[in-house]
Protein backbone atom coordinates (compact mmCIF):
# COMPACT_ATOMS: atom_id res chain seq x y z
CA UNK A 1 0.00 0.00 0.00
CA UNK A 2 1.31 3.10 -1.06
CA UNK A 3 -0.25 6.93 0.43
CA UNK A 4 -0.76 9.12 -2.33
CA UNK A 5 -1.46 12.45 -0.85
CA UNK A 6 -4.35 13.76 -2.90
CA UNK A 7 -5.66 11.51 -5.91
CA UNK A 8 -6.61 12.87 -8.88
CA UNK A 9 -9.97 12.33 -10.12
CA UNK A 10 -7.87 10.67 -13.29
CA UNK A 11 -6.48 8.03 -11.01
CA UNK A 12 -9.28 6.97 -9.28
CA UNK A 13 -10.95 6.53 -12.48
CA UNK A 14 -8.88 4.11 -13.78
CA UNK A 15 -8.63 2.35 -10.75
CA UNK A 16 -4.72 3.07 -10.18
CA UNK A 17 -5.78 4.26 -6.35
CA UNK A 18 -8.33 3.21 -4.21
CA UNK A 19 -10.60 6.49 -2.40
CA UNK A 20 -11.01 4.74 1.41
CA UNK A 21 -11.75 6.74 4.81
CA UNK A 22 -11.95 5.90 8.01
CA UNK A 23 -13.07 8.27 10.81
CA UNK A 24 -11.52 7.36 14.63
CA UNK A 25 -11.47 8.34 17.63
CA UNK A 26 -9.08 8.23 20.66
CA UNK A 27 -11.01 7.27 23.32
CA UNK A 28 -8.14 6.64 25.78
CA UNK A 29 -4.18 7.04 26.13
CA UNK A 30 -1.37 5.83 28.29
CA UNK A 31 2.21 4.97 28.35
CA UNK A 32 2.35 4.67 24.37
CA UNK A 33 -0.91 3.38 23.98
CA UNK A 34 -4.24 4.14 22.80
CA UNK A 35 -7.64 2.55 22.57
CA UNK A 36 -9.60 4.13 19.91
CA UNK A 37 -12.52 3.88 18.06
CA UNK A 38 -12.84 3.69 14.15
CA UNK A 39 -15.25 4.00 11.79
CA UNK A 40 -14.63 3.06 8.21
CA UNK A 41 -16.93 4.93 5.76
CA UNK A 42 -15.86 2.28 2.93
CA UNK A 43 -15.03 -1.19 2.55
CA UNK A 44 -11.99 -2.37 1.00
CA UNK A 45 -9.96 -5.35 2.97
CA UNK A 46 -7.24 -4.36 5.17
CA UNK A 47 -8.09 -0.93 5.03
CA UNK A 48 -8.32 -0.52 8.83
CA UNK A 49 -4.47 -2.09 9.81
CA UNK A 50 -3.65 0.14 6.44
CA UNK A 51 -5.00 3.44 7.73
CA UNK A 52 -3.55 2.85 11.62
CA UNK A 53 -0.08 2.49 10.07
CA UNK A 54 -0.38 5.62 7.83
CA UNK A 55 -0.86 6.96 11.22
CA UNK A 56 2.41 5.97 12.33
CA UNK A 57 0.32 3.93 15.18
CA UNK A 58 -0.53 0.23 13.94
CA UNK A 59 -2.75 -2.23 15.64
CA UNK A 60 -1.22 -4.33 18.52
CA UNK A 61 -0.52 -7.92 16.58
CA UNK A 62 -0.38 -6.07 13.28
CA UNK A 63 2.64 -8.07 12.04
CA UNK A 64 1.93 -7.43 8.12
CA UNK A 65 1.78 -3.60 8.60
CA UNK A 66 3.64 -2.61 11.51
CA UNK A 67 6.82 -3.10 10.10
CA UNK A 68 6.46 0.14 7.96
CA UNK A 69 6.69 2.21 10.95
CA UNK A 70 10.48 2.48 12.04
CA UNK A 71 11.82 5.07 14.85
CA UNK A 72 14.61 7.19 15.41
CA UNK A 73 15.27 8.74 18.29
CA UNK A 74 11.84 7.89 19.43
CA UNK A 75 10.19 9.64 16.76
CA UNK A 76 7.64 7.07 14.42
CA UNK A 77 8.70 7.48 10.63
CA UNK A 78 6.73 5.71 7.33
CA UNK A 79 8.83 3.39 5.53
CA UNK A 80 8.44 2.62 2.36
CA UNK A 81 7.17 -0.87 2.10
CA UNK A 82 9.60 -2.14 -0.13
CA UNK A 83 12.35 -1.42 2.77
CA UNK A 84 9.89 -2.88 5.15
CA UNK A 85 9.60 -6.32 5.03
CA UNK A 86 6.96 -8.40 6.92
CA UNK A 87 8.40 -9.69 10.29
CA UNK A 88 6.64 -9.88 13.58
CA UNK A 89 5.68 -6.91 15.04
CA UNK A 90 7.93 -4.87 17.55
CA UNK A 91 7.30 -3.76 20.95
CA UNK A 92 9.27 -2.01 23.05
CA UNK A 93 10.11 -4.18 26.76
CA UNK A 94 8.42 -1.86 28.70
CA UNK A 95 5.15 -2.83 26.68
CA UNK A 96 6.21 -6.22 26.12
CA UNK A 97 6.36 -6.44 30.68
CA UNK A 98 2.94 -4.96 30.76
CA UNK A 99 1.48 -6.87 28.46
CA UNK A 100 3.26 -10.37 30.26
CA UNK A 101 4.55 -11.54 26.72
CA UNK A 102 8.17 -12.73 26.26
CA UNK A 103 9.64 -11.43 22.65
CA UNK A 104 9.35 -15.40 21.73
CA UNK A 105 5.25 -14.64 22.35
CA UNK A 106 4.57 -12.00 20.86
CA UNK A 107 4.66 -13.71 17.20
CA UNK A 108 1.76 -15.45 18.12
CA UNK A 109 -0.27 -12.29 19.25
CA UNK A 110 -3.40 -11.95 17.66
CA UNK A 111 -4.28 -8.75 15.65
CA UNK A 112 -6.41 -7.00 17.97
CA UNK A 113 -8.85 -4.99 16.09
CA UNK A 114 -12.55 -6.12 17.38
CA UNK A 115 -15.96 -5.12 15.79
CA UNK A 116 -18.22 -3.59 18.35
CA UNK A 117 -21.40 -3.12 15.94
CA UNK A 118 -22.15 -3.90 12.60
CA UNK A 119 -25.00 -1.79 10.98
CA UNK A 120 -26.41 -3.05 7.24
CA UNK A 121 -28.16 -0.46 4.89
């Protein structure tokens, strides 16, 4: 997945880019971490994990996205993807203590995006 900043109408037309939003909300932060709330307004797979990353904030367990997100000196930076290759996600040990996962563990953590309500047209 590649941002483009502002599509033209051109490329959406012939399909090159993909028009997708999703509204959120933070609903709570601590320590790093944030629960929030989102709302896509279209439907296009992945787009959720997709739109968190472009945020420089993926999902906890996102290990197909989150590797786009590198830091230096603390500060969260988009990678391109091809310099990002899928690996397991990485967490800092302060998270990793809180959460009670070893490094070993946290491969097998579960992308934790949940639905809350589903409403049909």
């Amino acid at each position: 997945v590649v941002p483009v900043p502002v599509p033209g109408r051109r490329s959406l037309a012939r399909k090159e880019v993909k028009s997708t939003v999703t509204r959120y909300r933070v609903l709570g932060a601590a320590r790093g971490c944030a629960l929030l709330q989102l709302q896509p307004r279209t439907a296009f797979p992945e787009q959720l994990p997709v739109h968190l990353t472009l945020l420089l904030c993926p999902a906890l367990g996102d290990h197909e996205h989150a590797s786009r997100v590198g830091r230096v000196l603390g500060v969260p930076f988009l990678l391109p993807p091809e310099a990002a290759p899928t690996r397991t996600q990485v967490l800092d040990e302060e998270l990793l203590r809180r959460l009670g996962l070893s490094p070993q563990q946290l491969r097998h953590l579960p992308l934790h995006l949940h639905l809350q309500q589903l409403v049909l047209p």
